[in-house]
PDB file of N, CA and C in Angstrom:
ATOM      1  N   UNK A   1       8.845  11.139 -36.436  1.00  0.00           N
ATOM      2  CA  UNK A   1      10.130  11.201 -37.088  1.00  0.00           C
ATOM      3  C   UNK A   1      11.118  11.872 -36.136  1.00  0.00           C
ATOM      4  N   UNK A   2      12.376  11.151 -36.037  1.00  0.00           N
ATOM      5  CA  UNK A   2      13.236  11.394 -34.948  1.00  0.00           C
ATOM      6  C   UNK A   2      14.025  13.296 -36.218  1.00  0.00           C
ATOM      7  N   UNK A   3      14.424  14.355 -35.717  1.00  0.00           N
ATOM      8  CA  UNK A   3      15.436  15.434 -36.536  1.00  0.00           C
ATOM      9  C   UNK A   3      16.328  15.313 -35.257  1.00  0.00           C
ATOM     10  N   UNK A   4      17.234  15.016 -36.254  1.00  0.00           N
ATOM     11  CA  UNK A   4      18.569  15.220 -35.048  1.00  0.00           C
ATOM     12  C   UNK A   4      19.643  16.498 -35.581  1.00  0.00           C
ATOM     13  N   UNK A   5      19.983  16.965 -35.247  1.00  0.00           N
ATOM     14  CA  UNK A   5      21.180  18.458 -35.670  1.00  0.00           C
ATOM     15  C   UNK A   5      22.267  17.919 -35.208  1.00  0.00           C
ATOM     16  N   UNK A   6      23.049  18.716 -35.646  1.00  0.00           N
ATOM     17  CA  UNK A   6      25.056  18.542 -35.451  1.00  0.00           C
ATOM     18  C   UNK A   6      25.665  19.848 -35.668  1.00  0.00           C
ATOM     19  N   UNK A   7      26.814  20.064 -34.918  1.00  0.00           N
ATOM     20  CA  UNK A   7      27.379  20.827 -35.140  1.00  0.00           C
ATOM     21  C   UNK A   7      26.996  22.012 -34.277  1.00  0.00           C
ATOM     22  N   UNK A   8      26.900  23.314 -35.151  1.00  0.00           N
ATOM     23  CA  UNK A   8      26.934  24.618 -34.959  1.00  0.00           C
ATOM     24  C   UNK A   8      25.178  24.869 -35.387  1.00  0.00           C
ATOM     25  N   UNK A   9      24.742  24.010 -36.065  1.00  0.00           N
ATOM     26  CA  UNK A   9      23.521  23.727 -36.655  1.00  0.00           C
ATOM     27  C   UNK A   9      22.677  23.520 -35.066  1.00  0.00           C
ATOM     28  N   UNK A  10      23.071  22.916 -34.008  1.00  0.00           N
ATOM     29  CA  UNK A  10      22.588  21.993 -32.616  1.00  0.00           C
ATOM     30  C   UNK A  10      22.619  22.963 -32.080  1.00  0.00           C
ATOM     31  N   UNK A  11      23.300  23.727 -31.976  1.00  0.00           N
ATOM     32  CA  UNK A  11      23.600  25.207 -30.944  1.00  0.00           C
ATOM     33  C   UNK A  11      22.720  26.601 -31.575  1.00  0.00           C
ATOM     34  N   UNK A  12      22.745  26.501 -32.386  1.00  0.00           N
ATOM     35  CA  UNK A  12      21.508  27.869 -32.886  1.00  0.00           C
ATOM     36  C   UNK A  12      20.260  27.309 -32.327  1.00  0.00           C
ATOM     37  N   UNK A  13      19.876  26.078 -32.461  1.00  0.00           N
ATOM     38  CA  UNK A  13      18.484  24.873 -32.470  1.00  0.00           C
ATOM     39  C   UNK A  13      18.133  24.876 -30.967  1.00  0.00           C
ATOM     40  N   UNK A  14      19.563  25.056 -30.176  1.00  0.00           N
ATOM     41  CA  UNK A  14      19.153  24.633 -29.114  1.00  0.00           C
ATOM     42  C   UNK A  14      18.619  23.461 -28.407  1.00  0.00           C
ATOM     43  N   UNK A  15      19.053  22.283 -29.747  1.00  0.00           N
ATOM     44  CA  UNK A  15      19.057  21.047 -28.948  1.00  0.00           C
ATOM     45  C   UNK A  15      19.341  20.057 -29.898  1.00  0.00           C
ATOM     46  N   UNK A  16      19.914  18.389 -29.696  1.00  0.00           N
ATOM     47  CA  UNK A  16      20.417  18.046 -30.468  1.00  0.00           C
ATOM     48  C   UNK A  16      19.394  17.163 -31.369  1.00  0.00           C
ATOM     49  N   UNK A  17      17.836  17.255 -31.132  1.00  0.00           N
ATOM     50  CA  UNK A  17      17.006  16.216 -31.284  1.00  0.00           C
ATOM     51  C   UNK A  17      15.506  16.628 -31.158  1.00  0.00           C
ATOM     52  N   UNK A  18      14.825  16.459 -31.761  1.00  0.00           N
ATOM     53  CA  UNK A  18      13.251  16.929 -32.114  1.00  0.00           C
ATOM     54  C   UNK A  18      12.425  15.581 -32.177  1.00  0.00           C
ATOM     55  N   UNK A  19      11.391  15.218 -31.733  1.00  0.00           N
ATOM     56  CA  UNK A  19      10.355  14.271 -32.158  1.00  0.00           C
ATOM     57  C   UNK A  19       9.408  14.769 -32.701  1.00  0.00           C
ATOM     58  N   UNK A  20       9.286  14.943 -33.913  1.00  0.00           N
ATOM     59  CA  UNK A  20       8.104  15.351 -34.865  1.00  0.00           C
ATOM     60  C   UNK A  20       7.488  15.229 -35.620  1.00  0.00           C
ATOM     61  N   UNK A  21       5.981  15.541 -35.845  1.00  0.00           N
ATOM     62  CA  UNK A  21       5.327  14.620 -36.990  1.00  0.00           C
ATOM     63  C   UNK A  21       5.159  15.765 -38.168  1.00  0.00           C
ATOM     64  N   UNK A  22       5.673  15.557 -39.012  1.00  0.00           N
ATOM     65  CA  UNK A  22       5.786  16.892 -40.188  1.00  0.00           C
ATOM     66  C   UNK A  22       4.329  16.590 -41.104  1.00  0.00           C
ATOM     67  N   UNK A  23       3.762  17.990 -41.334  1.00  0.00           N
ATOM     68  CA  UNK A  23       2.463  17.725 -42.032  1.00  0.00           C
ATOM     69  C   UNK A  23       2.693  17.145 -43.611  1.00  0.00           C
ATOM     70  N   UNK A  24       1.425  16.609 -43.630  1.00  0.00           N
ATOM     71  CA  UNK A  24       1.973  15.309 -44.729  1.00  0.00           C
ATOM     72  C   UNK A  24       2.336  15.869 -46.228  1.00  0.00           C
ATOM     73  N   UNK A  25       1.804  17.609 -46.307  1.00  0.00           N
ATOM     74  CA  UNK A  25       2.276  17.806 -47.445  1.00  0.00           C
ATOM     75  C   UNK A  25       4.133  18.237 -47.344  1.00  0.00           C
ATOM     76  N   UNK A  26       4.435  18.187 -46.443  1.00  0.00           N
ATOM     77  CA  UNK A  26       5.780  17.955 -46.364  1.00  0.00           C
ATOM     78  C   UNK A  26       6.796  16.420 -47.442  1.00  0.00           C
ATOM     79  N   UNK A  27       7.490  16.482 -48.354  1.00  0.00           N
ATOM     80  CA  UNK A  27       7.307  15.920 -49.345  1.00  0.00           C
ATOM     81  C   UNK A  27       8.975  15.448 -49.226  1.00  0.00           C
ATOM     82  N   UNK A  28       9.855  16.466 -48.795  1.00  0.00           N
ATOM     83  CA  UNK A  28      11.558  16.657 -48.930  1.00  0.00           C
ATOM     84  C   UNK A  28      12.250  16.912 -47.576  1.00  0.00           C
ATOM     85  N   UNK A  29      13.523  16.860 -48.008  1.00  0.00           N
ATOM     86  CA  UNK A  29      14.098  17.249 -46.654  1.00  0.00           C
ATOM     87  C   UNK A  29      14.182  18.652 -47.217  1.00  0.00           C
ATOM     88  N   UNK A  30      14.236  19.566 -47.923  1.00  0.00           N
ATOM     89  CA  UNK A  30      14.036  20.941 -48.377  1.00  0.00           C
ATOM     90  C   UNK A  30      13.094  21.506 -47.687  1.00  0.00           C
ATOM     91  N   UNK A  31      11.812  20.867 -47.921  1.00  0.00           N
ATOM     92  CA  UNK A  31      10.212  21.189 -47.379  1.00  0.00           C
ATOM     93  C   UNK A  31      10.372  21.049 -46.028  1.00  0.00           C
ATOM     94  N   UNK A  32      11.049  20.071 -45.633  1.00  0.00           N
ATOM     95  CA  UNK A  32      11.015  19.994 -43.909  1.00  0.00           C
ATOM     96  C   UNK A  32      12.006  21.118 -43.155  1.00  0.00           C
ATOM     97  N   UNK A  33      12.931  21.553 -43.712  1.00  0.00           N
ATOM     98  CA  UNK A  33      13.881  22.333 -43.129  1.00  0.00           C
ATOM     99  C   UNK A  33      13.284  23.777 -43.027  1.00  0.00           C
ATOM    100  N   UNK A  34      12.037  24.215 -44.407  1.00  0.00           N
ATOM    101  CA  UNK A  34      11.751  25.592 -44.243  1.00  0.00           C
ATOM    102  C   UNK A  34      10.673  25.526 -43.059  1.00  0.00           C
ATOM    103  N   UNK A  35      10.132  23.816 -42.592  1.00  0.00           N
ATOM    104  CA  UNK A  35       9.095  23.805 -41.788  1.00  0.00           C
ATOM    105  C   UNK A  35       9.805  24.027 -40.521  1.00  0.00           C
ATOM    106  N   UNK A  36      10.733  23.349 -40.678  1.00  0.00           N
ATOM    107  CA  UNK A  36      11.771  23.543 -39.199  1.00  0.00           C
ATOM    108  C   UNK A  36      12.248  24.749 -38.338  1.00  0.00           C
ATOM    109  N   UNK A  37      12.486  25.724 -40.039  1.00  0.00           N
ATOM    110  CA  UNK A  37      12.902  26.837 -39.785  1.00  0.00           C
ATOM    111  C   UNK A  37      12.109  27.989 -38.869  1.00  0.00           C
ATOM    112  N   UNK A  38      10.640  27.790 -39.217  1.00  0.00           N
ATOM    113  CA  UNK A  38       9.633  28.649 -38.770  1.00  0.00           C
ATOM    114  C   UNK A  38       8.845  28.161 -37.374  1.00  0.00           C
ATOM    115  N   UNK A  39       9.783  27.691 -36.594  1.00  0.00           N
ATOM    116  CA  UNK A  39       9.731  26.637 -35.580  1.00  0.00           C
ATOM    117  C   UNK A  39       9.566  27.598 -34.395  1.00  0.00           C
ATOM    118  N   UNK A  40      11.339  28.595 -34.215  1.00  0.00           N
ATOM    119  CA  UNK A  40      11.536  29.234 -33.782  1.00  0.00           C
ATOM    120  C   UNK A  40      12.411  29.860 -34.223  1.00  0.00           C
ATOM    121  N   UNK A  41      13.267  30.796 -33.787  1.00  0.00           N
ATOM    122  CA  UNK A  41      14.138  32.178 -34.146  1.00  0.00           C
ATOM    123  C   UNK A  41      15.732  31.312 -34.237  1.00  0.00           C
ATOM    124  N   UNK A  42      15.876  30.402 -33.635  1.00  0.00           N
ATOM    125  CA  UNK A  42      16.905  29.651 -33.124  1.00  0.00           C
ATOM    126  C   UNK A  42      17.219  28.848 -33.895  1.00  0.00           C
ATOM    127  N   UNK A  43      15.790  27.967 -34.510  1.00  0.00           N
ATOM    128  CA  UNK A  43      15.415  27.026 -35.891  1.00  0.00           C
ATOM    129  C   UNK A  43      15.790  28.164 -37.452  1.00  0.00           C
ATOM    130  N   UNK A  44      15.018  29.161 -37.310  1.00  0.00           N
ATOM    131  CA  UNK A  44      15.448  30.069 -38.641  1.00  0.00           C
ATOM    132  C   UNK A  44      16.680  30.402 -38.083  1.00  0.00           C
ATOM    133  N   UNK A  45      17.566  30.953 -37.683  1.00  0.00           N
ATOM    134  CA  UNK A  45      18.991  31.210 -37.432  1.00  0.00           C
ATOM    135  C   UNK A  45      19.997  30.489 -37.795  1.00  0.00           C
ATOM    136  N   UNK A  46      19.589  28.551 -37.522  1.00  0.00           N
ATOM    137  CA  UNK A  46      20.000  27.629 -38.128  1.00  0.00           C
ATOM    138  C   UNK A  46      19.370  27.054 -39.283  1.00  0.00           C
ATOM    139  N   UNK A  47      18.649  27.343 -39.460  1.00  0.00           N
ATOM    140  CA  UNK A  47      18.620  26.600 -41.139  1.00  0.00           C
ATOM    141  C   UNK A  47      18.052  27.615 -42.138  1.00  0.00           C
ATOM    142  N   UNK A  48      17.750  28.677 -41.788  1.00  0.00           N
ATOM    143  CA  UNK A  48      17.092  29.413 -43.370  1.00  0.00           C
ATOM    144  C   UNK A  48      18.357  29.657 -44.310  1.00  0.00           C
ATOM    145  N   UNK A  49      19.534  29.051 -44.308  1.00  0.00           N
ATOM    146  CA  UNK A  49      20.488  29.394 -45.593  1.00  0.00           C
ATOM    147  C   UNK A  49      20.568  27.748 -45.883  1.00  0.00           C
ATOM    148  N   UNK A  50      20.145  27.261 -46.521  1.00  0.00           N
ATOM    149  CA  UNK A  50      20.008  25.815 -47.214  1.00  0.00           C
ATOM    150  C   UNK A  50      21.002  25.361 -47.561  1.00  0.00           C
ATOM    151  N   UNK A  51      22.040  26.645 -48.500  1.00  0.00           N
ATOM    152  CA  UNK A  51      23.179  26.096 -49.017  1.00  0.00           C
ATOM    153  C   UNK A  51      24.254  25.815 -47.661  1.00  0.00           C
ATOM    154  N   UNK A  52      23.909  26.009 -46.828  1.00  0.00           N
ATOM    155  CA  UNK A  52      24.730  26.073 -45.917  1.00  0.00           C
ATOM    156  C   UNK A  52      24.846  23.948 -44.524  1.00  0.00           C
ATOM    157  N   UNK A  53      23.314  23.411 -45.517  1.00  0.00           N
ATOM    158  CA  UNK A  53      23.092  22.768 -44.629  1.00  0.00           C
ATOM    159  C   UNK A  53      23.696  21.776 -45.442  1.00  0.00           C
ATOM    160  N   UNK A  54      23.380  20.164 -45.201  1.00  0.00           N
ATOM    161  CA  UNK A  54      23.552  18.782 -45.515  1.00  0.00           C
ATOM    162  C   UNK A  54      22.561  18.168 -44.730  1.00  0.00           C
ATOM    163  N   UNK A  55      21.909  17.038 -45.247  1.00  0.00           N
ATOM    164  CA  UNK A  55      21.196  16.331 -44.553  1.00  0.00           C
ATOM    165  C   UNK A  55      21.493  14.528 -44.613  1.00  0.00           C
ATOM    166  N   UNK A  56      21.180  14.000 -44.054  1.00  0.00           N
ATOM    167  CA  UNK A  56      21.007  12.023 -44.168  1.00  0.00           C
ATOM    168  C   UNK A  56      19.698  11.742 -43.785  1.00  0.00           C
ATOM    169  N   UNK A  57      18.871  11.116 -44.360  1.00  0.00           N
ATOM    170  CA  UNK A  57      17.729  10.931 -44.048  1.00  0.00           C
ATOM    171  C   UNK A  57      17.939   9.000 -43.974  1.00  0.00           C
ATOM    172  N   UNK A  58      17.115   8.676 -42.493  1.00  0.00           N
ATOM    173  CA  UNK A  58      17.822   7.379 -41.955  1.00  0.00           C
ATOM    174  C   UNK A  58      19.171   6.569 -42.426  1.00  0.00           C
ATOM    175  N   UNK A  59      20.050   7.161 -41.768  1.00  0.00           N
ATOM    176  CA  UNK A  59      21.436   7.580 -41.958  1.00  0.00           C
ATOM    177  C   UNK A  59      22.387   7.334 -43.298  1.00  0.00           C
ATOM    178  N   UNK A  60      21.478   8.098 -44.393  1.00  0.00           N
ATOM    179  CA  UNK A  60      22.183   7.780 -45.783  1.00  0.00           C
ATOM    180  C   UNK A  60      22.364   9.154 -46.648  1.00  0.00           C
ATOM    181  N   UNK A  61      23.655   9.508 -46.547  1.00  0.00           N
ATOM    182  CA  UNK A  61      23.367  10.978 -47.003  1.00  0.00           C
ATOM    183  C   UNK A  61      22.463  11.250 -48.207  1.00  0.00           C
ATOM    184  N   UNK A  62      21.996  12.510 -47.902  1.00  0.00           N
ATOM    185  CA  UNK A  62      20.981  12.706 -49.487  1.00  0.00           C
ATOM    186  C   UNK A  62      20.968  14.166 -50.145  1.00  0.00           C
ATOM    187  N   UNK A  63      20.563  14.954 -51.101  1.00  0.00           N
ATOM    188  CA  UNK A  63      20.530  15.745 -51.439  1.00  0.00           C
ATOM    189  C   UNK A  63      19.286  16.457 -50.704  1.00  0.00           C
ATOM    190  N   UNK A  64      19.103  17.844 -50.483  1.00  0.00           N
ATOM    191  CA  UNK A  64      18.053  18.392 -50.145  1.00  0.00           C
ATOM    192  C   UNK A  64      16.656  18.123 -50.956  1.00  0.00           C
ATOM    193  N   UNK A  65      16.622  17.674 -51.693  1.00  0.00           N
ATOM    194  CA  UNK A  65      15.458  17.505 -52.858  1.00  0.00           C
ATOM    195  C   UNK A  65      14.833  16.263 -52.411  1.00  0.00           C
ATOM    196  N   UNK A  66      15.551  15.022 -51.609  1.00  0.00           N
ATOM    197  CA  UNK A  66      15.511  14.255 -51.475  1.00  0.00           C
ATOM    198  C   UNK A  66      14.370  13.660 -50.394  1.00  0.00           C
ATOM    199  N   UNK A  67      13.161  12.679 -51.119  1.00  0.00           N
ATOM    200  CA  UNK A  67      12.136  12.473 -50.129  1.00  0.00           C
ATOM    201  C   UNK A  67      12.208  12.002 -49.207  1.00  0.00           C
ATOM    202  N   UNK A  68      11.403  11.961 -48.098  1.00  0.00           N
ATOM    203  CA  UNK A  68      11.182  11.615 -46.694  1.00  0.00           C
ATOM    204  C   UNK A  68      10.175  10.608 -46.488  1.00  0.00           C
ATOM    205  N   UNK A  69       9.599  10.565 -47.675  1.00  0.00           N
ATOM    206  CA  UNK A  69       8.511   9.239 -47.415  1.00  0.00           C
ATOM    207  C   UNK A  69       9.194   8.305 -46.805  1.00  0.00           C
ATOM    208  N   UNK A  70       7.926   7.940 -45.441  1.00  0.00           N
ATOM    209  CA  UNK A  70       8.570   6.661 -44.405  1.00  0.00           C
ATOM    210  C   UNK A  70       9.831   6.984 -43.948  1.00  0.00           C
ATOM    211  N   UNK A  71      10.401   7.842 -43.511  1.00  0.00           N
ATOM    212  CA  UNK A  71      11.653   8.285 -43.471  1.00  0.00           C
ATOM    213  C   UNK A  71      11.481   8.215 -41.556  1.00  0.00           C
ATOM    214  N   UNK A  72      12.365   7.502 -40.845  1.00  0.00           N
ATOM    215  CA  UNK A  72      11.920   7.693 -39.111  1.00  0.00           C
ATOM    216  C   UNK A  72      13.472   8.569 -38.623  1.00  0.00           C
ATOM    217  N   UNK A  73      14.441   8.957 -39.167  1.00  0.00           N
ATOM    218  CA  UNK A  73      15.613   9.751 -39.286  1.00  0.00           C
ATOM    219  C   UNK A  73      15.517  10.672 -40.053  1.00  0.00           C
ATOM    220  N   UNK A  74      15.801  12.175 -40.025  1.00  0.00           N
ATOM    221  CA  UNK A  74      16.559  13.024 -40.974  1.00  0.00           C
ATOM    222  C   UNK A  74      17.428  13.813 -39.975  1.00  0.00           C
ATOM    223  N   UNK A  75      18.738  13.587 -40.431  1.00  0.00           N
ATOM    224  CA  UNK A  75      19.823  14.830 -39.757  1.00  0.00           C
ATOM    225  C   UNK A  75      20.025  15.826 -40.703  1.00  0.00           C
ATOM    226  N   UNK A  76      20.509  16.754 -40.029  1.00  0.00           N
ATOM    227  CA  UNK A  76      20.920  18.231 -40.244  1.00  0.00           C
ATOM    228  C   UNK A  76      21.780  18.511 -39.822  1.00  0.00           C
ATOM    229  N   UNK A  77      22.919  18.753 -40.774  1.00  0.00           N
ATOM    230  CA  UNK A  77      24.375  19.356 -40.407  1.00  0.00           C
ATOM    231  C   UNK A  77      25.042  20.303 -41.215  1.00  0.00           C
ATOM    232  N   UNK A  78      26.001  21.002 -40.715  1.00  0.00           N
ATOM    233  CA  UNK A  78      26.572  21.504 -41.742  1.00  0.00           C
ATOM    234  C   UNK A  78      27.802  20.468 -43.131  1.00  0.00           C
ATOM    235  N   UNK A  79      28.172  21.658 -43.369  1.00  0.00           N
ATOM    236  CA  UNK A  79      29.098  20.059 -44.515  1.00  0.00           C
ATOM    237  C   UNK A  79      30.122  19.668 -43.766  1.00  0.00           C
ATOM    238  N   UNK A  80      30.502  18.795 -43.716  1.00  0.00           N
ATOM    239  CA  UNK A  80      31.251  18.061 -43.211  1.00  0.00           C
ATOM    240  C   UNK A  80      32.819  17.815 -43.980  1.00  0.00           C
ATOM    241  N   UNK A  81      34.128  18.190 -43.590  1.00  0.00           N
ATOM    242  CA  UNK A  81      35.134  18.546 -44.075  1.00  0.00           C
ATOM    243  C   UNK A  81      36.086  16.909 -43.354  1.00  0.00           C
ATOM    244  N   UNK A  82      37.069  16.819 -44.836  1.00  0.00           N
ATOM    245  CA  UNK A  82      37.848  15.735 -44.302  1.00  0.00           C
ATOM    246  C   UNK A  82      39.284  16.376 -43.741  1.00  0.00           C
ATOM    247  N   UNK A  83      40.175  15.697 -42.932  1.00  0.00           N
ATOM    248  CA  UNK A  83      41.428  16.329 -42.373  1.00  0.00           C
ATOM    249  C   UNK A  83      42.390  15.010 -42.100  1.00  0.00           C
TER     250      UNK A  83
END
């Protein structure tokens, strides 16, 4: 599964893109983000505040609750503001 980051989210992460196989009891993009988080210091820095994130899982926005089954995309961003 491709995780791609954005933003200010990419810069804590330290990179814009992960290839990873998340263990299968991984169920959500919720479940994957606390897996993400405990990655490294850089990963928890950027994502342990949830309310803070947004995700698209193969590029369709979704709620955090939202499953990953067969899923070969999930991004991670912050929210995204119109102007």
């Amino acid at each position: 599964m491709d995780i791609l980051y954005f933003a200010w989210v990419r810069e804590r992460v330290g990179k814009d893109r992960e290839q990873l196989d998340p263990p299968k009891e991984i169920k959500d993009v919720r479940a994957l983000i606390a897996w993400l988080a405990a990655r490294s210091a850089g990963h928890a820095s950027a994502l342990n505040d949830t309310s803070a994130l947004r995700a698209a899982v193969d590029q369709q926005f979704v709620a955090l609750d939202a499953s990953i089954a067969g899923a070969r995309e999930v991004a991670i961003f912050p929210p995204v503001t119109g102007g």
